[in-house]
Every structure is written in C-alpha cells, then in structure tokens.
Protein backbone atom coordinates (compact mmCIF):
# COMPACT_ATOMS: atom_id res chain seq x y z
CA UNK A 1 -6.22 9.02 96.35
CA UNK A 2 -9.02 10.15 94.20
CA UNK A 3 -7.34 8.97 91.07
CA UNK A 4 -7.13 5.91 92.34
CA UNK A 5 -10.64 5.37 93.77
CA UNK A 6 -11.69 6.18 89.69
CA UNK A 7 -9.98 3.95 88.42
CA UNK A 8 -11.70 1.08 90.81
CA UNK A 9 -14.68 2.59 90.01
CA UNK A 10 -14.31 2.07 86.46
CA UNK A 11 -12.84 -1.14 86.63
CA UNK A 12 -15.79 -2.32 88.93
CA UNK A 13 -18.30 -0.69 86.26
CA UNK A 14 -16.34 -2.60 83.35
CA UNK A 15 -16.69 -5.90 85.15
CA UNK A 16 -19.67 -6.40 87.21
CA UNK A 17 -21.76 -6.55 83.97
CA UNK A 18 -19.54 -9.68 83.16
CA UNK A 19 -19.59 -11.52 86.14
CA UNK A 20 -23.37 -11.31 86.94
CA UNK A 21 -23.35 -12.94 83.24
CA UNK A 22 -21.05 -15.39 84.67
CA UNK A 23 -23.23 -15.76 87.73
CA UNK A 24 -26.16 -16.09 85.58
CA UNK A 25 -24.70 -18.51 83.39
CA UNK A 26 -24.19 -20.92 86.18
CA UNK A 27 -27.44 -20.79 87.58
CA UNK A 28 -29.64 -20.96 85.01
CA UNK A 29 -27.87 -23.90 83.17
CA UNK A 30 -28.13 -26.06 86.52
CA UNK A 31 -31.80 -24.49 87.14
CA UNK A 32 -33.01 -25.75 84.04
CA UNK A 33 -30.94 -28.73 83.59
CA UNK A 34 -29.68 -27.40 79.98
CA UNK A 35 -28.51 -30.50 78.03
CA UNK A 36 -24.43 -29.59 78.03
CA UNK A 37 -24.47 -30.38 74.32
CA UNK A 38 -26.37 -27.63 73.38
CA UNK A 39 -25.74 -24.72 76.12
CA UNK A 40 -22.50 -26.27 78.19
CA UNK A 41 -22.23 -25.18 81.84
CA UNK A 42 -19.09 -22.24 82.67
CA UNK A 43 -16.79 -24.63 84.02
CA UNK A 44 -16.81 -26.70 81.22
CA UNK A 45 -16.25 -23.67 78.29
CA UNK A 46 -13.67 -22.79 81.00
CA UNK A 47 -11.70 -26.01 81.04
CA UNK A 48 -11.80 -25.90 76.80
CA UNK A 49 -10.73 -22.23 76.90
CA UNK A 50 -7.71 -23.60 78.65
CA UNK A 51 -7.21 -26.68 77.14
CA UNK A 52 -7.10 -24.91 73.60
CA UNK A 53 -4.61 -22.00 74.91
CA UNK A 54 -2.47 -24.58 76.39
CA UNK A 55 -2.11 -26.44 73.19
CA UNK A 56 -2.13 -23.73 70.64
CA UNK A 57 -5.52 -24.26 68.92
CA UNK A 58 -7.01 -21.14 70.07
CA UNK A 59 -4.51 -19.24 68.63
CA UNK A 60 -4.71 -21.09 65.26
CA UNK A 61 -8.67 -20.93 65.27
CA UNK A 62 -8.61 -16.78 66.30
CA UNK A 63 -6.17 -16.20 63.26
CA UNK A 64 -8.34 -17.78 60.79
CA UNK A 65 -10.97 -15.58 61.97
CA UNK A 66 -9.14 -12.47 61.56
CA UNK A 67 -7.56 -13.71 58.70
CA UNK A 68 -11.47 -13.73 57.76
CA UNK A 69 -12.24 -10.36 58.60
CA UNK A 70 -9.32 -9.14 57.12
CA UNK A 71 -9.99 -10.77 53.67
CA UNK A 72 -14.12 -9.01 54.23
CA UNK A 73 -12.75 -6.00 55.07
CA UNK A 74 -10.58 -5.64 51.84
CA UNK A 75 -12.80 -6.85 49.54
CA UNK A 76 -15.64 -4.59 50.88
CA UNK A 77 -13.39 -1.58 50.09
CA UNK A 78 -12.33 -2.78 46.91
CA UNK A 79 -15.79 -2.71 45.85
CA UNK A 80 -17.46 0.54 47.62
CA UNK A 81 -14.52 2.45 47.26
CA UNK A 82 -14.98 2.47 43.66
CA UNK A 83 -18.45 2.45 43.61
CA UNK A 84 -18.70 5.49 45.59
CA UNK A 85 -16.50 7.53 43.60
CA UNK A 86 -18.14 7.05 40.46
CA UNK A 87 -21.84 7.43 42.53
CA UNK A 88 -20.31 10.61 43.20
CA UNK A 89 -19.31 11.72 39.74
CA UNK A 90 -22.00 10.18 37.36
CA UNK A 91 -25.44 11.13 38.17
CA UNK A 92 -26.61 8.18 36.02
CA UNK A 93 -25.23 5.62 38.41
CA UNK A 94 -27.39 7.14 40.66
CA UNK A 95 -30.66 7.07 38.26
CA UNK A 96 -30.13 3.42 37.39
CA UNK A 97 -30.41 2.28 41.33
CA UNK A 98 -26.98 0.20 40.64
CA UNK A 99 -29.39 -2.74 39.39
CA UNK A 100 -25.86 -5.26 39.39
CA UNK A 101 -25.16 -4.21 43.00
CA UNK A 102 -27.92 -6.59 45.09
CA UNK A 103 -26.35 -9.23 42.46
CA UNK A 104 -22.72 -8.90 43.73
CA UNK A 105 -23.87 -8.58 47.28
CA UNK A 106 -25.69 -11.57 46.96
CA UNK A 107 -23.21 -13.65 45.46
CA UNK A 108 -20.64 -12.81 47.62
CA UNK A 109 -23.03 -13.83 50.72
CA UNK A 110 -23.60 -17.11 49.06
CA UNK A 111 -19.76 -17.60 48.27
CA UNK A 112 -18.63 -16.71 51.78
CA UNK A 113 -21.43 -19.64 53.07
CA UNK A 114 -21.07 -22.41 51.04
CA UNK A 115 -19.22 -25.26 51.84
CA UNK A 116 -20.34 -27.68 49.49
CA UNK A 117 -18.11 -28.83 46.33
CA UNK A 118 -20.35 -28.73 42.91
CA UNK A 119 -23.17 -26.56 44.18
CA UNK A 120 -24.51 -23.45 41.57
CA UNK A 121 -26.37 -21.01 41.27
CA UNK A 122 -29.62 -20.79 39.73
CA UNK A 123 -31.19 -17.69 38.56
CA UNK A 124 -35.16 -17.57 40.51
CA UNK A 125 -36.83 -14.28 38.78
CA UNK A 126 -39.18 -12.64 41.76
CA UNK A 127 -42.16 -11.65 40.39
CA UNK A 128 -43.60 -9.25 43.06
CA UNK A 129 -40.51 -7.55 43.29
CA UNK A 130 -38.90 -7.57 39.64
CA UNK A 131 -35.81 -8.08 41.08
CA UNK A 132 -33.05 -11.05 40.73
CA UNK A 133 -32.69 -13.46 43.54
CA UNK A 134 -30.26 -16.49 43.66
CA UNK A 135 -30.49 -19.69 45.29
CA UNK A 136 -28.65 -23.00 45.12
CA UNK A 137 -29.57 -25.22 42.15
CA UNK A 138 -32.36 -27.67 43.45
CA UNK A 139 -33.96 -25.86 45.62
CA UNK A 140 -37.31 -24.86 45.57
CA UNK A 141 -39.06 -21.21 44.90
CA UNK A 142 -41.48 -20.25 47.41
C-alpha cells in the first residue's frame, strides 16, 4: 500500500505543475481577450494537436525536427571533437585563442537561419573589438 500511495504522489507532483498551466492558459487568454492569432486559446491548439496526429503531419513535422537535431548534434562533434584533442596536445592552439573558431561558429549560425536563395556574406571588421563579424550583404553596420 505504501508503494502505491508513492507512486500517486509522484504522479500528482509530475502533473499538477501542467495542469495549473493548462488552467492558466484558459483563463488568462479569455481574461484578456488575446487575439487567437497570436496566443490561440487551449481548445483550439488542442483540436490542431489532434487534427495533425490524425492525419500524419505531426509525425512528419516532429521527424524533421529530430532529423534537425540529429544533423546539429553530429556536426557539433565533428568539430569539437577534434578541436579538443588538439587543444589538448598543442599548447599553441591554446595561445592563439582559436581566432577561426567565432568565424565557424558564426557561419554555421547564419547557415542554419537563412532561408533566402542568393544571400552572402559580407565581411563587417569591428573596430572596438578587433574581431570579425558577419552579416548579410546589404545590411547596414551599426
């Protein structure tokens, strides 16, 4: 019997903090009167939730997203895995502060985000700093 009062403890502790963001949900969208297009009311995420397991979308839309993480995840140890090592072994990778390394972080950040077709990169030279920073060709420096 004890077991078994634990374990609806812990279920009760794992879910109460979910429903009173349910509860909250509801209340305050009808409170304030929350246009739907911008913040849309529970029953309404509800009915999409189901509408897009019912027809497969979900599914589809969840892979590409771990599909995502996946392809982050691999790339992020093809680079630090490497780098680390050889942080580890030269001392003068060390000394040099890896000047490249905000470069390929950058780059990848702006590769991951754009979606336009023909956009580049321009280099913008930071003064204060010394350091390279990258935007999109056409825009304008600070």
């Amino acid at each position: 019997m004890n077991r078994q009062v634990r374990s609806l403890r812990a279920a009760l502790a794992f879910v109460t903090p979910l429903l009173v963001l349910m509860l909250l949900w509801a209340v305050l969208v009808r409170a304030f009167q929350v246009d739907p297009r911008v913040f849309p009311d529970i029953v309404s995420v509800a009915r999409a939730g189901i509408d897009s397991i019912r027809d497969g979308s979900l599914l589809m839309h969840a892979a590409a997203s771990l599909a995502r993480v996946a392809i982050g995840t691999a790339l992020a140890l093809l680079i630090s895995i490497p780098l680390g090592v050889a942080m580890g072994v030269s001392p003068a990778i060390i000394q040099k502060r890896l000047e490249p390394a905000p470069l390929v972080v950058t780059l990848g950040c702006w590769i991951a985000t754009t979606r336009k077709r023909g956009a580049s990169l321009a280099p913008v030279r930071a003064e204060a700093r010394g350091s390279s920073h990258f935007r999109p060709a056409g825009s304008q420096s600070r």
